[in-house]
N, C-alpha and C. Protein backbone atom coordinates (compact mmCIF):
# COMPACT_ATOMS: atom_id res chain seq x y z
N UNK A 1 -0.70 -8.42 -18.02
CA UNK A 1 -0.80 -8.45 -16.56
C UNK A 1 -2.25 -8.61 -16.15
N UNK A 2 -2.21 -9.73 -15.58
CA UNK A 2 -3.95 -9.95 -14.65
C UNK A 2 -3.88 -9.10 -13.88
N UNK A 3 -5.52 -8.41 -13.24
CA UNK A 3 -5.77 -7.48 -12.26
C UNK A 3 -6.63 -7.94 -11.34
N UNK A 4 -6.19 -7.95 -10.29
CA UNK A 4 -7.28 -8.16 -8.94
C UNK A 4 -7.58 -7.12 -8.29
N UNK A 5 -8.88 -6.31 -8.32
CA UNK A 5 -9.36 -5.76 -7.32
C UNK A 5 -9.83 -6.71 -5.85
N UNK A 6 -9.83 -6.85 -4.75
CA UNK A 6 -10.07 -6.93 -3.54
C UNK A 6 -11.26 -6.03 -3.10
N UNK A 7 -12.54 -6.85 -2.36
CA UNK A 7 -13.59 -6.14 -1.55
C UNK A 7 -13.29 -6.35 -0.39
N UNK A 8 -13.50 -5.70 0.15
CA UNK A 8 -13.25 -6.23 1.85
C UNK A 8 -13.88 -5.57 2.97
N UNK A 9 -14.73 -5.12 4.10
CA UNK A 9 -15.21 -4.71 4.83
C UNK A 9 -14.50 -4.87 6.38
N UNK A 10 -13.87 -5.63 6.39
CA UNK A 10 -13.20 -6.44 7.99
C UNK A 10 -12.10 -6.51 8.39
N UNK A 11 -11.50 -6.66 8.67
CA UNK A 11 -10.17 -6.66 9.64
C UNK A 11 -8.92 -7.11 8.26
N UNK A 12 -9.33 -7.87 7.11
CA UNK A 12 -8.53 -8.07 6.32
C UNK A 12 -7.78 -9.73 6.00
N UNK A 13 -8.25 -10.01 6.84
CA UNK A 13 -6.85 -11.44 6.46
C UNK A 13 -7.05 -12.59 5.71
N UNK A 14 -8.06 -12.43 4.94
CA UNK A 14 -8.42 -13.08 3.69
C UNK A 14 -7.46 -12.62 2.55
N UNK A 15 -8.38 -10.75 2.54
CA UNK A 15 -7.65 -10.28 1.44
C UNK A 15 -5.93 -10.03 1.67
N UNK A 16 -5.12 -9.95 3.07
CA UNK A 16 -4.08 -9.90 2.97
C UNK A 16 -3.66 -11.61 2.38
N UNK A 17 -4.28 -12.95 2.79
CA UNK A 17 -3.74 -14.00 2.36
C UNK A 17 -3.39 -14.03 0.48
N UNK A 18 -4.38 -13.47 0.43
CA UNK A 18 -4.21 -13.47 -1.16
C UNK A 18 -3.67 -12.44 -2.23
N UNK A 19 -3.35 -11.20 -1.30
CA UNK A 19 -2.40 -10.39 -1.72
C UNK A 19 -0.79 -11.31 -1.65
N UNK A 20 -0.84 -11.55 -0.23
CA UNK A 20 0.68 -12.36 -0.15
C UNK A 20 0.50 -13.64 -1.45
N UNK A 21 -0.46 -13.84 -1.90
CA UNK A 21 -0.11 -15.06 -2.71
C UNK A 21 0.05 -14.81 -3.92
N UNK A 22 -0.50 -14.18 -4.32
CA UNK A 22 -0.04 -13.25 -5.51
C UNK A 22 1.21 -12.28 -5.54
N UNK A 23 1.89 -11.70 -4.73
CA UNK A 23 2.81 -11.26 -4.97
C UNK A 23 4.12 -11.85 -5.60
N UNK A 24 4.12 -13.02 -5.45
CA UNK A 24 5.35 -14.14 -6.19
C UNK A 24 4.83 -14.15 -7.58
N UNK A 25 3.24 -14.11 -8.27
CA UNK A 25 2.95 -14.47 -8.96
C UNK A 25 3.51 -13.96 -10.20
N UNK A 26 3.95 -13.96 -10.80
CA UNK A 26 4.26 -13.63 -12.35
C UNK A 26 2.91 -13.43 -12.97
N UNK A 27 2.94 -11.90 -13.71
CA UNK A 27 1.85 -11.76 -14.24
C UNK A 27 0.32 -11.33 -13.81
N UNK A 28 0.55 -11.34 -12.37
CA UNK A 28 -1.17 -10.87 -11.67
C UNK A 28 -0.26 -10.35 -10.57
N UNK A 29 -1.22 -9.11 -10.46
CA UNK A 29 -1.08 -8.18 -9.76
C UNK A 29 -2.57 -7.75 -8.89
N UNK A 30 -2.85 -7.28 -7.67
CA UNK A 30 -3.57 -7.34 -6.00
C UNK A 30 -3.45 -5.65 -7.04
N UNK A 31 -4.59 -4.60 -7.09
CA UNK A 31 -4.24 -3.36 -8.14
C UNK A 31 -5.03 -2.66 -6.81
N UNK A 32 -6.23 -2.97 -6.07
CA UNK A 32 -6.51 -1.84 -5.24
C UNK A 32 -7.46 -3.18 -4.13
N UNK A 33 -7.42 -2.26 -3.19
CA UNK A 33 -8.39 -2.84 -2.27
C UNK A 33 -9.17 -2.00 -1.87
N UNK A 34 -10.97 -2.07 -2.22
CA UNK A 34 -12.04 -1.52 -2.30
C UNK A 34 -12.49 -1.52 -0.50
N UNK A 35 -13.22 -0.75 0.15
CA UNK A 35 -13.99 -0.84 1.81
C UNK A 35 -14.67 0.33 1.57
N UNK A 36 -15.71 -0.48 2.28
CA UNK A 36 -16.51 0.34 2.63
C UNK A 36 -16.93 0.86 4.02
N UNK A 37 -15.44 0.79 5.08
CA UNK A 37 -15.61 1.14 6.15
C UNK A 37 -13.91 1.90 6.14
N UNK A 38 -14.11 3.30 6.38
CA UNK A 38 -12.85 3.62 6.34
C UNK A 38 -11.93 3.50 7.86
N UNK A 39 -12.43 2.52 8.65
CA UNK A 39 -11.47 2.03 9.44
C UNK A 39 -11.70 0.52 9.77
N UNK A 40 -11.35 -0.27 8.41
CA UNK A 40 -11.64 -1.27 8.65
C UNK A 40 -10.07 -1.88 8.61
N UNK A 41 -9.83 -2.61 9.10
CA UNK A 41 -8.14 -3.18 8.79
C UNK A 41 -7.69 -4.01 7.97
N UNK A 42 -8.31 -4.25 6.73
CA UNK A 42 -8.22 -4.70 5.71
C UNK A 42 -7.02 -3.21 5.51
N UNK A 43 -7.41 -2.06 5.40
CA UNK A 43 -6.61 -0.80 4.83
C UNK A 43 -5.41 -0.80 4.96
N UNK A 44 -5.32 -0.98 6.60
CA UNK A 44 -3.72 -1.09 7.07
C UNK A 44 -3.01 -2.01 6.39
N UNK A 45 -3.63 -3.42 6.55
CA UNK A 45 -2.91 -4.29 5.95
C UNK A 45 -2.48 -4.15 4.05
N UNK A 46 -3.62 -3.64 3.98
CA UNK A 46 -3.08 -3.37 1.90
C UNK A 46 -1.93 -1.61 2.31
N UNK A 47 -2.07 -0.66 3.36
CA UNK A 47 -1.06 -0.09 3.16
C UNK A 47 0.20 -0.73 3.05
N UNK A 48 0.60 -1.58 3.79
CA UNK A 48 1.94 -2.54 4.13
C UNK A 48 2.07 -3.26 2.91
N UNK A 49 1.22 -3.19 2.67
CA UNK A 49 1.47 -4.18 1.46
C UNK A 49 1.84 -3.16 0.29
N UNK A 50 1.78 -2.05 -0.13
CA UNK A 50 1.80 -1.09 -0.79
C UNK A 50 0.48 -1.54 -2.21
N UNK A 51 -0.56 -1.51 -1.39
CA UNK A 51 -1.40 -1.66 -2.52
C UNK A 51 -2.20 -0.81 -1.81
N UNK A 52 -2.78 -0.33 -3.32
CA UNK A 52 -3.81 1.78 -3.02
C UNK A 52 -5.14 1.20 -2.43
N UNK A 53 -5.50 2.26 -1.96
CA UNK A 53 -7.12 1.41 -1.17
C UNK A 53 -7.75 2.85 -2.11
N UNK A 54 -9.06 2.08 -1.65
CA UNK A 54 -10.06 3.23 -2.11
C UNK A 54 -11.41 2.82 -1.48
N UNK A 55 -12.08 3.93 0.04
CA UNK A 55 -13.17 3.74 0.53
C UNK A 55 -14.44 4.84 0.03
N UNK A 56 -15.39 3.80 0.17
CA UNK A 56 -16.26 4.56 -0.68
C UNK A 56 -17.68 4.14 0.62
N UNK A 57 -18.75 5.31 0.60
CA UNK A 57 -19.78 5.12 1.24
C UNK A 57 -21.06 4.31 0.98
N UNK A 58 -22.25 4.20 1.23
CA UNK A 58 -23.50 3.62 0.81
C UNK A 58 -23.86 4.48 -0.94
N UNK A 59 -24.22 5.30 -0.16
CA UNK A 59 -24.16 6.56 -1.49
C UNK A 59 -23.07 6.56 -3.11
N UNK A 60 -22.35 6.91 -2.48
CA UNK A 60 -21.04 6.06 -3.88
C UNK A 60 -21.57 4.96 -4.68
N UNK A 61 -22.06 4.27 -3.72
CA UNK A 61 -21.90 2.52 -3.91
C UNK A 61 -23.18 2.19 -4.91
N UNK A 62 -24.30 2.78 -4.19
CA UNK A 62 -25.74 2.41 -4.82
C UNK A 62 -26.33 3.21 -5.44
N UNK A 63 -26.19 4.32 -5.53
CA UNK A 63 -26.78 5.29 -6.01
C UNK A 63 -25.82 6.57 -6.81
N UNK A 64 -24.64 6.12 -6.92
CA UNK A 64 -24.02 6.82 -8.46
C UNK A 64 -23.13 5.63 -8.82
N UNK A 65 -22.60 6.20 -9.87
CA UNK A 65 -21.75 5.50 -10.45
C UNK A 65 -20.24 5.45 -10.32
N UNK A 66 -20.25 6.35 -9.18
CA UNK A 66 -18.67 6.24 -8.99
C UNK A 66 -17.66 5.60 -8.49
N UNK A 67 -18.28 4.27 -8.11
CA UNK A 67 -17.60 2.97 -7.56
C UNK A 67 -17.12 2.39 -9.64
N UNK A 68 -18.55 1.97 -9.52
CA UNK A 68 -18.45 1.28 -10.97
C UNK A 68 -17.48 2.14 -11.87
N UNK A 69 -17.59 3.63 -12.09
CA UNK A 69 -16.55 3.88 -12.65
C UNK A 69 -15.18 3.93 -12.50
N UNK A 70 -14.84 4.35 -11.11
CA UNK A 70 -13.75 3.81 -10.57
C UNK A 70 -12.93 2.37 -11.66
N UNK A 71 -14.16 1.42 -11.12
CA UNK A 71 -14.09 -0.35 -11.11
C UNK A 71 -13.68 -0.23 -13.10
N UNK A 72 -14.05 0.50 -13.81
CA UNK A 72 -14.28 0.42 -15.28
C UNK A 72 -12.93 1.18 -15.94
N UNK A 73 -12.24 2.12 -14.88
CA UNK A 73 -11.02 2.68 -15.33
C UNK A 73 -10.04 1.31 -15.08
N UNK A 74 -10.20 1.43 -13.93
CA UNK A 74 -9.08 -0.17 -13.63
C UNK A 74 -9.26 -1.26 -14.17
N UNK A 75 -10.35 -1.53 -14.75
CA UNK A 75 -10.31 -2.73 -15.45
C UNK A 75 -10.03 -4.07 -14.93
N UNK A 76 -10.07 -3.99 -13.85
CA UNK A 76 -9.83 -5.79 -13.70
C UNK A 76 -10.13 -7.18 -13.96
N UNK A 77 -9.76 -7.43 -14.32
CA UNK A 77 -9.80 -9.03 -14.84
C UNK A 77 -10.82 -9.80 -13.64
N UNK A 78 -10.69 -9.78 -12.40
CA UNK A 78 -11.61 -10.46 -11.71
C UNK A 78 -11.57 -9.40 -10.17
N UNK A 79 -13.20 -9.21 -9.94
CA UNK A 79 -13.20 -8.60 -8.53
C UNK A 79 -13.48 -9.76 -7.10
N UNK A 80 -12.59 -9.99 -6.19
CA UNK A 80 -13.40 -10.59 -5.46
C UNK A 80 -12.68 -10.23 -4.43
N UNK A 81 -14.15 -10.44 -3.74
CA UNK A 81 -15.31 -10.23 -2.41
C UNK A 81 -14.10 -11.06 -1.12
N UNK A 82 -13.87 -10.21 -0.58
CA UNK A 82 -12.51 -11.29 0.59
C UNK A 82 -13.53 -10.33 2.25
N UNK A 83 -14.67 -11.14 2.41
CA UNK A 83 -15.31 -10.41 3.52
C UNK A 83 -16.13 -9.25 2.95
N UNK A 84 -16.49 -8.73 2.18
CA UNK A 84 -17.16 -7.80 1.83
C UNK A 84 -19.01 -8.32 2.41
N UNK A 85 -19.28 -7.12 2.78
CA UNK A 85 -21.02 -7.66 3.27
C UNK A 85 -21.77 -7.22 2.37
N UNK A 86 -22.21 -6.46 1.72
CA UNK A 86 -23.18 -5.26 0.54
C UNK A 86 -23.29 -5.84 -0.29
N UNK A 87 -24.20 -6.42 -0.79
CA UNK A 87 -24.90 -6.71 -1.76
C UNK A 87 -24.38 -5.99 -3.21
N UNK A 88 -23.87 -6.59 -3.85
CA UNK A 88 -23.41 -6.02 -5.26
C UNK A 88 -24.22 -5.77 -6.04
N UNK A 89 -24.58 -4.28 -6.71
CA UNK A 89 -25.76 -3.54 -7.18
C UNK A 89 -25.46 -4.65 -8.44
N UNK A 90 -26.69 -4.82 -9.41
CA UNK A 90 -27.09 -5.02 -10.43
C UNK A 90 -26.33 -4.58 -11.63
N UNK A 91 -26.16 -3.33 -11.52
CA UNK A 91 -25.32 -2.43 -12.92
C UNK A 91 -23.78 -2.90 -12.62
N UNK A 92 -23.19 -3.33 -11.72
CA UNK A 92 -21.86 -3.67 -11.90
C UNK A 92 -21.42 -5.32 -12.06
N UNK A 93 -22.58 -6.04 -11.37
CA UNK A 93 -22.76 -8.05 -12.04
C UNK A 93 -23.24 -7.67 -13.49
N UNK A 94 -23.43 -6.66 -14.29
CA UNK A 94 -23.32 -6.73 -15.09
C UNK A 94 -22.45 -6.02 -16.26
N UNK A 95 -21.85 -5.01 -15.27
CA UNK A 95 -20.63 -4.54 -16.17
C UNK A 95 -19.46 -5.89 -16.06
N UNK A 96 -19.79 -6.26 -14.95
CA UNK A 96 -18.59 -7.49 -15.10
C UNK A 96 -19.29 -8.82 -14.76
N UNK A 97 -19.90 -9.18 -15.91
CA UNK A 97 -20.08 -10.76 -15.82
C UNK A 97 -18.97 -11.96 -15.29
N UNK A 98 -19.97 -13.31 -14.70
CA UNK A 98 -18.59 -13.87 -13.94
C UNK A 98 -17.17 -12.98 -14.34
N UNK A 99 -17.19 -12.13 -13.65
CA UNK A 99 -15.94 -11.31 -13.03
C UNK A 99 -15.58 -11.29 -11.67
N UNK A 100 -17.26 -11.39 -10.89
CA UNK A 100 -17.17 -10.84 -9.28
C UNK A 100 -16.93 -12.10 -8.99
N UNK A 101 -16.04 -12.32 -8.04
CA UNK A 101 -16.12 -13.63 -6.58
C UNK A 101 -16.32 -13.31 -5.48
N UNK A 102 -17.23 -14.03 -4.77
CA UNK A 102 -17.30 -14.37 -3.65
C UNK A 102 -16.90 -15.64 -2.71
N UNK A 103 -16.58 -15.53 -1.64
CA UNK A 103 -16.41 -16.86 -0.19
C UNK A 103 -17.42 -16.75 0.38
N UNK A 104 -18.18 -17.70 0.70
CA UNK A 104 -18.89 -17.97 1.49
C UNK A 104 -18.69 -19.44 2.50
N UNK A 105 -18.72 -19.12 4.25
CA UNK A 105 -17.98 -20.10 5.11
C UNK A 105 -18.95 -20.83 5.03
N UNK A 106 -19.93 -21.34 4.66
CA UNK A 106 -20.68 -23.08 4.39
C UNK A 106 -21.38 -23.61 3.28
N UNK A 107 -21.60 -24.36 2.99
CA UNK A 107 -21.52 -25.32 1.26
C UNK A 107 -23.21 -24.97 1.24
N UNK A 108 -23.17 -23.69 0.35
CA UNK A 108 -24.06 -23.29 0.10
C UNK A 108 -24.82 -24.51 -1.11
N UNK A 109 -26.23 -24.37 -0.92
CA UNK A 109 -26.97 -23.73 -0.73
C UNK A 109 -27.40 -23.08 0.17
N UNK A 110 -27.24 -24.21 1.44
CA UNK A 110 -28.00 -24.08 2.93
C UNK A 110 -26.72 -22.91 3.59
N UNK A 111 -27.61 -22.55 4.30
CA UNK A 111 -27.26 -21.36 5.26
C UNK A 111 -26.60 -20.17 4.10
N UNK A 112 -26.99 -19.41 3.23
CA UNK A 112 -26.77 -18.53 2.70
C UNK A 112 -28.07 -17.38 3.06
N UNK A 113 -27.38 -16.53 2.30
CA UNK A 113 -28.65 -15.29 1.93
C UNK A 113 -28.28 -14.16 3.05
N UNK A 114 -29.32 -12.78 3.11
CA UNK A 114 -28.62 -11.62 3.45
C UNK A 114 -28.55 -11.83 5.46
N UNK A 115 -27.91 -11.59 5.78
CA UNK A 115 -27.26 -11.54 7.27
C UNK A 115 -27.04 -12.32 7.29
N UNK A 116 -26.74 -13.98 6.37
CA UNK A 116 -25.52 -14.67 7.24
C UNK A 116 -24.21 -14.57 6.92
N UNK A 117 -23.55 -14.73 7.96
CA UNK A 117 -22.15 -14.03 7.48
C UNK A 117 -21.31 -14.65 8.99
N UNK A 118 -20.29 -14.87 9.17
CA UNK A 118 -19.26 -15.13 10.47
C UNK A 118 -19.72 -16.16 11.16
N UNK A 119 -19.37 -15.78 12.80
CA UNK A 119 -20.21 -16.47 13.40
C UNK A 119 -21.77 -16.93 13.40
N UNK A 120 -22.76 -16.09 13.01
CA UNK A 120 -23.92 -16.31 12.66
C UNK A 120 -24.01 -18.22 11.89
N UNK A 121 -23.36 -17.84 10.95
CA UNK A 121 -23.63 -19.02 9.89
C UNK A 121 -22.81 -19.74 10.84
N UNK A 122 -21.67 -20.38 11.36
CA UNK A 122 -21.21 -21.23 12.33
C UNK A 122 -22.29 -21.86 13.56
N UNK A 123 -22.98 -20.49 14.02
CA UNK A 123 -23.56 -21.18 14.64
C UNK A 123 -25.29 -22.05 14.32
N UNK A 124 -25.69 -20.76 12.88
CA UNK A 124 -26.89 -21.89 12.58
C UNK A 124 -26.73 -23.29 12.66
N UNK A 125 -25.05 -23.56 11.33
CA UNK A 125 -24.41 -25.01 11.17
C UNK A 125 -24.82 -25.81 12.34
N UNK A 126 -24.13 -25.35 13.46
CA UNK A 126 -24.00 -26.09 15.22
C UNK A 126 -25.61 -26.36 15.69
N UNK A 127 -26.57 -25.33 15.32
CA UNK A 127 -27.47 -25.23 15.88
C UNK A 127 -28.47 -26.76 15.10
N UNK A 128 -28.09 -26.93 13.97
CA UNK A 128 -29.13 -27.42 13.09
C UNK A 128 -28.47 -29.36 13.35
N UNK A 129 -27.09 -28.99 14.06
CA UNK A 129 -26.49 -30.27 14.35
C UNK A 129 -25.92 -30.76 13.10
N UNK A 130 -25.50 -30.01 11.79
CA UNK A 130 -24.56 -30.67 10.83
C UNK A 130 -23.27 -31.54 11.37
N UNK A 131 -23.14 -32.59 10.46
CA UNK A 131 -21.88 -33.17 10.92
C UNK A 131 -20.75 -32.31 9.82
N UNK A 132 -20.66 -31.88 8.83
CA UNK A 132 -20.12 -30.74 8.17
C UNK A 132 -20.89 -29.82 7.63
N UNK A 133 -19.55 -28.65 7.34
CA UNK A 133 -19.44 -27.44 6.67
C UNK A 133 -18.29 -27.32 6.05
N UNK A 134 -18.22 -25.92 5.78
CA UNK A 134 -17.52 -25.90 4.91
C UNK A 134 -16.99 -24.43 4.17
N UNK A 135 -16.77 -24.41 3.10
CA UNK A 135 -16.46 -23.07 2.10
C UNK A 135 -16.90 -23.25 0.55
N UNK A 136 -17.52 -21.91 0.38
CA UNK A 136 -18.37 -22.26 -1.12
C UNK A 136 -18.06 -20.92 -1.77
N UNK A 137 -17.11 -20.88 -3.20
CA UNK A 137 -16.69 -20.00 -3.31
C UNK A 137 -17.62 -19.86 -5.07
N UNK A 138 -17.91 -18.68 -5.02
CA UNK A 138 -18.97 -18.44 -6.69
C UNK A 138 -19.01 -17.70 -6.71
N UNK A 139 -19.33 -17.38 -7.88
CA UNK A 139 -19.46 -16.25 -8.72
C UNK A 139 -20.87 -15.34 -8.18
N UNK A 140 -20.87 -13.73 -8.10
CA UNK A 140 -21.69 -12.66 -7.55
C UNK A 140 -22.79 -13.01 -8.67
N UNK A 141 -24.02 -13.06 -8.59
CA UNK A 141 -25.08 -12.18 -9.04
C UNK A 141 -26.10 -11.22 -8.62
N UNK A 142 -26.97 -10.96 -8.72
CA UNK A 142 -27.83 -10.37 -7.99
C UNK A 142 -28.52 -10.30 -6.67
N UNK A 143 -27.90 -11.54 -6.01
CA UNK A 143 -29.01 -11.77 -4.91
C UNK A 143 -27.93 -12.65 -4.24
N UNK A 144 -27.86 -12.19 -3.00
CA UNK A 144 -27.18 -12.82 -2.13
C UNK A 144 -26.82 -14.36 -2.14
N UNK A 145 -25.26 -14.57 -2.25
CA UNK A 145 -24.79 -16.09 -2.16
C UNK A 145 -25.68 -16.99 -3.38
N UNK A 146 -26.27 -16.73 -4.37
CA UNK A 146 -27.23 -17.33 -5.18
C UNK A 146 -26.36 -17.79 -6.90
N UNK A 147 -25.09 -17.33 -6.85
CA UNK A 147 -24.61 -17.44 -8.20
C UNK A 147 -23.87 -18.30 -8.03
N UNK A 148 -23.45 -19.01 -9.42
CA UNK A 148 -22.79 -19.91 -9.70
C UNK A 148 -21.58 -20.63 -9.29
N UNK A 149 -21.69 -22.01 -8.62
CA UNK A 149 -20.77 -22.35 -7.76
C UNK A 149 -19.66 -22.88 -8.16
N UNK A 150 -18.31 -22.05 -8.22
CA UNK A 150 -17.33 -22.94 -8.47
C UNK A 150 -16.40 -23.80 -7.97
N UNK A 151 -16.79 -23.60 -6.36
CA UNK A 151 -15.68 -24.53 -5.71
C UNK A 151 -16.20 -24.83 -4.54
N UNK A 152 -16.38 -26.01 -3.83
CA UNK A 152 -16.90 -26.40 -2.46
C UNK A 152 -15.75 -26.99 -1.62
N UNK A 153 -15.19 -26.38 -0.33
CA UNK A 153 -14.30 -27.33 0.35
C UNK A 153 -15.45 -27.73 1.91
N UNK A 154 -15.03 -28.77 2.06
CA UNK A 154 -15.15 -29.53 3.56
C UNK A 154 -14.85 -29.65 4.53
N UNK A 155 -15.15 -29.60 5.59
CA UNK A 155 -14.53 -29.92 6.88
C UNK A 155 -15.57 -30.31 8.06
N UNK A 156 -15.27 -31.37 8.95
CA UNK A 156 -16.37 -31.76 9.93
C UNK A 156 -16.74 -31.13 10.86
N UNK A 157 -17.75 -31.24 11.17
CA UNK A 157 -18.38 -30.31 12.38
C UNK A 157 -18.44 -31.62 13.22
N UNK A 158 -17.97 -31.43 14.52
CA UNK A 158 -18.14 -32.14 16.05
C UNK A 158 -18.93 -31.39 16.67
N UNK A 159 -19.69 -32.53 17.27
CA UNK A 159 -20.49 -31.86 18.64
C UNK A 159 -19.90 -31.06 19.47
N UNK A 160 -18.34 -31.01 19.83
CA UNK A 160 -17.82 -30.12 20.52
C UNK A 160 -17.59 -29.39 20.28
N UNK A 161 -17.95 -28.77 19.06
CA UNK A 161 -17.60 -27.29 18.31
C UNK A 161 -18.66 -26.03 18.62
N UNK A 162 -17.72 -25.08 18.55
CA UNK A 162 -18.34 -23.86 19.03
C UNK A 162 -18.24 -22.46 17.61
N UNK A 163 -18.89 -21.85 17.35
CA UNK A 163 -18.87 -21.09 16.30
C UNK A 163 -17.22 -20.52 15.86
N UNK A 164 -16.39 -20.65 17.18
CA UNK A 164 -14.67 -20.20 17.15
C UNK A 164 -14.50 -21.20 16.56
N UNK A 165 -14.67 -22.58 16.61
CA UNK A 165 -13.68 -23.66 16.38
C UNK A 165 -14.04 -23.96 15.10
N UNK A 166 -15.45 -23.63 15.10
CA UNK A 166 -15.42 -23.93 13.63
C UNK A 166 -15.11 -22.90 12.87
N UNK A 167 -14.75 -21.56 13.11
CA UNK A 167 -14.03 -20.73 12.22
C UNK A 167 -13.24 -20.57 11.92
N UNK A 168 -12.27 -21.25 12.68
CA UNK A 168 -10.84 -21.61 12.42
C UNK A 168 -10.94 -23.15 11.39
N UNK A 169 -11.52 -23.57 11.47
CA UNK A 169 -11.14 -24.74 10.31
C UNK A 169 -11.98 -23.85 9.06
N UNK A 170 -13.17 -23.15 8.97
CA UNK A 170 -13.41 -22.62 8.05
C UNK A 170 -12.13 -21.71 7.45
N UNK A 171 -11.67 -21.17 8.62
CA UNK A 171 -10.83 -20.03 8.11
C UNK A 171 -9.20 -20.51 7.18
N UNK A 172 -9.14 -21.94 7.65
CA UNK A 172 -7.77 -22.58 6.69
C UNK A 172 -8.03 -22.80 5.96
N UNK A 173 -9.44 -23.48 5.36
CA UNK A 173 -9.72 -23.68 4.00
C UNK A 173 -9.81 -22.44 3.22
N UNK A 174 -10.06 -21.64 3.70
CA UNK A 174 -10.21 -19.83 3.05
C UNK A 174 -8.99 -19.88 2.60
N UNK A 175 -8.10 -19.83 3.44
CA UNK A 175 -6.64 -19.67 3.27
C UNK A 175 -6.16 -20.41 2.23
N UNK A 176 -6.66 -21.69 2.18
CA UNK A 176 -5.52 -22.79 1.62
C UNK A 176 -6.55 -22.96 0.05
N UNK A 177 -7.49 -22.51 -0.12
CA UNK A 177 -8.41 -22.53 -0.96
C UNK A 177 -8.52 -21.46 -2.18
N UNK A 178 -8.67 -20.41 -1.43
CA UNK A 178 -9.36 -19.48 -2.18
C UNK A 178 -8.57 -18.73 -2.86
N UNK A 179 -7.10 -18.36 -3.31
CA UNK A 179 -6.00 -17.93 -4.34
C UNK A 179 -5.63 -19.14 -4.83
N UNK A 180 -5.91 -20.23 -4.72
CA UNK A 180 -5.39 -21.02 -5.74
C UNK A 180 -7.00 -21.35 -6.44
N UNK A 181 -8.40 -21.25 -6.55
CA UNK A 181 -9.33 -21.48 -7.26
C UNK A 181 -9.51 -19.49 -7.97
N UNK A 182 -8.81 -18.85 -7.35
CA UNK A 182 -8.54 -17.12 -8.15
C UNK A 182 -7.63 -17.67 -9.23
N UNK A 183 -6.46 -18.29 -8.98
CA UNK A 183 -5.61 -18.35 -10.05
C UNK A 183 -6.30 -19.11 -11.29
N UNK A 184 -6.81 -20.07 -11.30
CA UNK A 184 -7.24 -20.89 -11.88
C UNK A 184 -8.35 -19.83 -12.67
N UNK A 185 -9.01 -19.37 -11.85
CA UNK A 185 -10.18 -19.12 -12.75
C UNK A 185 -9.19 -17.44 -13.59
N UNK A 186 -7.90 -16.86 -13.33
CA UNK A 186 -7.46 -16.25 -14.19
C UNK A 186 -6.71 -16.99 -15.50
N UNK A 187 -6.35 -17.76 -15.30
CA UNK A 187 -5.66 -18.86 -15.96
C UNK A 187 -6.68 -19.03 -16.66
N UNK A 188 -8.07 -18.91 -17.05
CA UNK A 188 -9.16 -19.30 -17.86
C UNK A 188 -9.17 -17.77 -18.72
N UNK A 189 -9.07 -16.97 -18.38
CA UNK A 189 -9.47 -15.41 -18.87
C UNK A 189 -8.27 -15.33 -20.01
């Protein structure tokens, strides 16, 4: 049985897309969903789903080991990042080499690094006048949005776009993207 831990910080509907996509799956199993905001609605949605959450603080996170150990009993086959903001300490990109994933909403290189995130990055995109963006999904290392890229999707940016409109086309490629490049990269393990 494959294991997915889930990060999540936000309202959830990443990590619920890919819980629902995995649940048909034969063989991989959605095992906990990690926050670090204990009222974030990612929770609700993994209660419904009957998958265990587990919130943990700054403290937990960076300065003991009781996330990582947590992360080292469960064992999962791959952790990824569905909205998570925090910077992933050092000692756990390396308890789990390409293990961690991340999404990121534009074809990194450009517009990455620490505070961009949501609307922000939509609107640098708009601001800088791209004719696209996009979704760039890779592997965690040390330093914000900087590790290894395994998957780039596309979509055009119009002048008539507003940081909403383009989050909604970001947000289908999330959807339509990002559990089928999870499966794949378990299908490698």
């Amino acid at each position: 049985m494959k294991n997915i831990v889930l990060f999540a910080s936000g309202s959830g509907t990443n990590a619920e897309n890919i819980a629902l996509f995995f649940r048909n799956t034969p063989g991989v199993e959605v095992s906990y969903v990690f926050s670090n905001r204990s009222n974030a609605g990612v929770l609700e949605r993994a209660k419904k789903l009957n998958i265990r959450t587990f919130v943990f603080d700054r403290k937990m996170f960076f300065d003991s080991d009781e996330v990582l150990n947590l992360l080292s009993e469960i064992s999962p086959d791959l952790i990824v990042l569905a909205g998570f903001l925090w910077l992933i300490p050092e000692k756990m990109v390396n308890a789990f080499p390409n293990r961690i994933v991340n999404i990121h909403p534009a074809l990194l290189p450009a517009y990455g690094g620490k505070g961009m995130y949501g609307d922000r990055v939509h609107q640098a995109v708009i601001d800088n006048g791209e004719t696209e963006s996009g979704i760039t999904i890779h592997f965690v290392n040390e330093k914000y949005d900087e590790g290894n890229i395994i998957f780039q999707g596309k979509c055009p940016v119009h002048k008539k776009d507003t940081p909403e409109t383009l989050a909604s086309k970001i947000h289908k490629l999330e959807y339509e993207h990002y559990p089928r490049v999870i499966k794949e990269l378990l299908e490698r393990l």
